[in-house]
Protein backbone atom coordinates (compact mmCIF):
# COMPACT_ATOMS: atom_id res chain seq x y z
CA UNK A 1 109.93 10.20 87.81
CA UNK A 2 112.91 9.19 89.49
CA UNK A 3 114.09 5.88 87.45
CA UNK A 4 116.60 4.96 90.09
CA UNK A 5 113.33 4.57 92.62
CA UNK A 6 111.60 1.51 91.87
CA UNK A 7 108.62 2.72 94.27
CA UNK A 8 107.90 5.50 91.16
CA UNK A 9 107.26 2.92 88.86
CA UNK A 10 105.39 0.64 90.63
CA UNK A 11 103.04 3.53 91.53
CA UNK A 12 103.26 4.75 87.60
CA UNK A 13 101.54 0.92 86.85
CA UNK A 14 98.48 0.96 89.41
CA UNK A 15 97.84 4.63 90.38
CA UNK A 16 96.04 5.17 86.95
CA UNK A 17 92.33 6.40 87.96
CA UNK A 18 92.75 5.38 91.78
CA UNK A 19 93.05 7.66 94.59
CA UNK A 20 96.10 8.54 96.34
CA UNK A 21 97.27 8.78 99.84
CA UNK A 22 100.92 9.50 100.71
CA UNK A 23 101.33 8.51 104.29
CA UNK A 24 104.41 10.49 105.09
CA UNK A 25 107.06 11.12 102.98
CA UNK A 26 106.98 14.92 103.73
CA UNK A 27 110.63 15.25 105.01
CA UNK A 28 113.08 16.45 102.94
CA UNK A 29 110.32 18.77 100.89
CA UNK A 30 111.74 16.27 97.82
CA UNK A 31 110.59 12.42 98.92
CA UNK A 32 106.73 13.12 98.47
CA UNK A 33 105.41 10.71 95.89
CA UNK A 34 101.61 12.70 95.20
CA UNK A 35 103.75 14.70 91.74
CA UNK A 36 104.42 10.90 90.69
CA UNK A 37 100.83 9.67 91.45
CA UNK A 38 99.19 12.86 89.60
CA UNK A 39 101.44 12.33 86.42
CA UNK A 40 100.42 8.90 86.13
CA UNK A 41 96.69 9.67 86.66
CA UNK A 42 95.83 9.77 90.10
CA UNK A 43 92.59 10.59 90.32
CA UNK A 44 92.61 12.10 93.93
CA UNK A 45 95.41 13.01 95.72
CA UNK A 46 96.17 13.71 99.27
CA UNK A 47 98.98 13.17 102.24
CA UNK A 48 99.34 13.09 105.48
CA UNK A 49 102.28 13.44 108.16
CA UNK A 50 102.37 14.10 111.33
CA UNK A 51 105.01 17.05 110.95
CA UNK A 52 102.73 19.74 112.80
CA UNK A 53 100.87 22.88 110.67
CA UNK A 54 103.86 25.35 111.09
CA UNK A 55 106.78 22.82 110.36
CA UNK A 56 108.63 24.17 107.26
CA UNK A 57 108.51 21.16 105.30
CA UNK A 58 104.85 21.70 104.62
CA UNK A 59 105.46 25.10 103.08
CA UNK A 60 108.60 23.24 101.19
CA UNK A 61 105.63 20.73 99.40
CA UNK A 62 103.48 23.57 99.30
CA UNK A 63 105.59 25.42 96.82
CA UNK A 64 106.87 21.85 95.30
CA UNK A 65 103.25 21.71 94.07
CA UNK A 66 102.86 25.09 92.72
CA UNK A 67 106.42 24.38 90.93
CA UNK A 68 104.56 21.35 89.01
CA UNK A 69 100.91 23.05 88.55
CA UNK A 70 99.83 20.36 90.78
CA UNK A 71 96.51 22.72 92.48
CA UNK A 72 94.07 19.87 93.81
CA UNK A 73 95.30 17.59 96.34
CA UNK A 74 94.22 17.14 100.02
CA UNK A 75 96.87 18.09 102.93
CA UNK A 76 96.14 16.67 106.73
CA UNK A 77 98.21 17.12 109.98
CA UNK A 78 96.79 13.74 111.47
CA UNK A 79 93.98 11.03 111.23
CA UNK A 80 91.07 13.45 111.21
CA UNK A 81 87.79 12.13 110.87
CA UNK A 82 87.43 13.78 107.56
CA UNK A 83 90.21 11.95 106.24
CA UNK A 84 88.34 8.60 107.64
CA UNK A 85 85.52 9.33 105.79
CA UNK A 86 87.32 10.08 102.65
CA UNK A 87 89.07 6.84 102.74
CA UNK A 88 86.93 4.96 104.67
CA UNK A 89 89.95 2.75 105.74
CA UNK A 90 89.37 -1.07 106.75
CA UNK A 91 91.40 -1.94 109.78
CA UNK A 92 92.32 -5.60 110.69
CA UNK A 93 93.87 -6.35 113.32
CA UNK A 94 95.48 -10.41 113.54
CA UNK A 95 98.08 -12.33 114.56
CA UNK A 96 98.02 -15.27 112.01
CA UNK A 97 97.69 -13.81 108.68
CA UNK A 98 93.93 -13.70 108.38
CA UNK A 99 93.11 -11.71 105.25
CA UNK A 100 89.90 -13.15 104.51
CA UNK A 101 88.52 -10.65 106.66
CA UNK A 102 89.11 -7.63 105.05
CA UNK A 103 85.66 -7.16 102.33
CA UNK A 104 87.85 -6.58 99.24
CA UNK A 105 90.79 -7.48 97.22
CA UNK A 106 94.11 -5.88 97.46
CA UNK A 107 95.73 -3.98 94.26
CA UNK A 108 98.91 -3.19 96.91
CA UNK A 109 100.06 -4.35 99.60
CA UNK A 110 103.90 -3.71 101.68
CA UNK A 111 104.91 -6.29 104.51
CA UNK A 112 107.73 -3.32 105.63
CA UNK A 113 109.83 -4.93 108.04
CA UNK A 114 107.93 -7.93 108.45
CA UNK A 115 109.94 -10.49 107.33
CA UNK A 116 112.79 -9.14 109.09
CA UNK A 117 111.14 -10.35 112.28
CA UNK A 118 109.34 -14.23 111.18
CA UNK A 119 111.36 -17.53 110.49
CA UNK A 120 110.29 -19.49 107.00
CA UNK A 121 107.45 -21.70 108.05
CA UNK A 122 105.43 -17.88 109.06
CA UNK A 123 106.76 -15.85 105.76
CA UNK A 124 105.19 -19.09 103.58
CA UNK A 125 102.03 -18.78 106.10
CA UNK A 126 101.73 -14.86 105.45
CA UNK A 127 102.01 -15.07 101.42
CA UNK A 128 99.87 -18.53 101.15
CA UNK A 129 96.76 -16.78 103.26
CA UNK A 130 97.27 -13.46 101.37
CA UNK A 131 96.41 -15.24 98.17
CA UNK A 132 92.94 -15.17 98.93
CA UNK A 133 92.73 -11.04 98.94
CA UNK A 134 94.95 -10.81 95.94
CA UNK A 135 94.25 -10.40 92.16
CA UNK A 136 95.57 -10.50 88.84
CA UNK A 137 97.47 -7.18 89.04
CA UNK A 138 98.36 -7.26 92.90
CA UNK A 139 101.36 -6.51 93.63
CA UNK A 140 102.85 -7.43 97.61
CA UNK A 141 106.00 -5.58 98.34
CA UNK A 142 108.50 -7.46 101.32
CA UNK A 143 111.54 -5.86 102.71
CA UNK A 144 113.96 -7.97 104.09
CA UNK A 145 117.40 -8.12 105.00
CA UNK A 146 119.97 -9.45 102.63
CA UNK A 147 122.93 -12.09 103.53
CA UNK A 148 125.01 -13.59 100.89
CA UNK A 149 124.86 -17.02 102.25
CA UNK A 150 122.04 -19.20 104.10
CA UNK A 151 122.47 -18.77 107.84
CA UNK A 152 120.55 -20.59 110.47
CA UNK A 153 117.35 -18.31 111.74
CA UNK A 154 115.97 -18.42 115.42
CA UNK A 155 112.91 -20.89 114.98
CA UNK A 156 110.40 -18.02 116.52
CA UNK A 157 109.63 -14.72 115.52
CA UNK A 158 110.66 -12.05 117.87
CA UNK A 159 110.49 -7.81 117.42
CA UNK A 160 114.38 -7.75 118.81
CA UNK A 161 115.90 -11.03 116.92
CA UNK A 162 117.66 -10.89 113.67
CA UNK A 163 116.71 -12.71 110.48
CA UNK A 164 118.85 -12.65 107.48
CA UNK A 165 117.50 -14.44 104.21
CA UNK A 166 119.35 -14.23 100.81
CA UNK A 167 117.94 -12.97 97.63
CA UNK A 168 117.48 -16.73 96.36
CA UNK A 169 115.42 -17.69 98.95
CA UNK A 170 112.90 -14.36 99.41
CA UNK A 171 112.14 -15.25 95.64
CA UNK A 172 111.64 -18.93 96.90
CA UNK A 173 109.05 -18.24 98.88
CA UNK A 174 107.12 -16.52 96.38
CA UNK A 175 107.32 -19.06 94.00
CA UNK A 176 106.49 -21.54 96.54
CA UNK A 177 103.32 -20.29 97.08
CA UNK A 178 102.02 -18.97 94.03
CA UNK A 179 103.99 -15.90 93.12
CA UNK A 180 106.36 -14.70 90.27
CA UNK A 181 109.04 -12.82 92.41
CA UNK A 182 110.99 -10.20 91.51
CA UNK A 183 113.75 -8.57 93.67
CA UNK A 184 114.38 -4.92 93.59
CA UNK A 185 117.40 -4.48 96.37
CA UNK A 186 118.11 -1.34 97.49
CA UNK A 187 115.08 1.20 97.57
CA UNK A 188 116.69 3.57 100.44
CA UNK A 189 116.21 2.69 103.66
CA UNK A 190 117.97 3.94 106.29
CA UNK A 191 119.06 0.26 107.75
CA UNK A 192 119.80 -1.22 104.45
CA UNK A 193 116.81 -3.65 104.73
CA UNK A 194 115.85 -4.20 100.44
CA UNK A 195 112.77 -5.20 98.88
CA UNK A 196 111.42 -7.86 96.99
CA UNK A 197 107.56 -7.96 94.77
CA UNK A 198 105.20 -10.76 94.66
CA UNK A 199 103.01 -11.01 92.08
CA UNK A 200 100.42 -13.79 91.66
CA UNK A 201 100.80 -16.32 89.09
């Protein structure tokens, strides 16, 4: 486990028992997360990119697996139907927050680059409603990014507007509406944006 990657150890408290799916992570032959999942218990494993059959990096995680003994895990190219049916994924589709539709709780949940793109009165919206699908142990990852000081937000979302919000005030909004927050920071990603967990109370 990589202690500097706070993504390991969040998988190293739920995966126990569950099934895994890596949705890519296969570049680099080194960022795949299914050796983490299957030390900590996974009890199915699989991934999926959309790097094509004869791209090299699948032969890289090929041999990363035989390097850790790791023998049964499930490899796909794309969506197949197989995988589908495997999962048997639940796909909602909504533009104000409506979790109550999907049939089941949540264990995990990331809103990647979501709050990078909503002003306040939508982030409190999208954590208040997503109480309702969340339990005991849920976790809700947000990546956001970081300013040192409170600046003044455009007062709609937009996909090409900027919103900065400081570490004080992504743990706010947890705690505003029923979370413990913690932040994490940095986490790798290639624009800087860093990540905060909500956890219910």
């Amino acid at each position: 486990m990589n202690t500097h990657d706070p993504r390991d150890s969040y998988i190293a408290q739920v995966v126990q028992g569950r099934s895994f799916l890596e949705v890519g992570g296969l570049w680099g032959g080194v960022n795949e997360k299914v050796s983490v999942a299957y030390r900590f218990g996974a009890r199915r494993l699989a991934i999926v990119d959309v790097a094509k059959p004869e791209n090299q990096w699948w032969e890289f995680f090929r041999q990363r697996m035989t390097q850790m003994d790791i023998k049964n895990y499930d490899a796909y190219y794309e969506v197949t139907d197989e995988l589908i049916k495997l999962k048997k994924p639940y796909f909602v589709v909504s533009y104000d927050f409506e979790f109550e539709r999907f049939p089941e709780k949540v264990d995990l949940a990331i809103a990647h680059s979501l709050f990078t793109h909503l002003p306040p009165r939508l982030i409190h919206k999208c954590l208040k409603n997503f109480l309702v699908k969340a339990k005991g142990q849920t976790i809700l990852f947000a990546t956001f990014f970081e300013t040192n000081k409170t600046v003044k937000n455009p007062p709609k979302p937009g996909d090409h507007k900027s919103f900065l919000y400081t570490r004080e005030e992504m743990v706010y909004f947890g705690e505003a509406n029923g979370y413990s927050s913690q932040y994490i920071g940095q986490w790798g990603h290639p624009r800087g944006q860093v990540m905060v967990a909500y956890s219910p109370r």
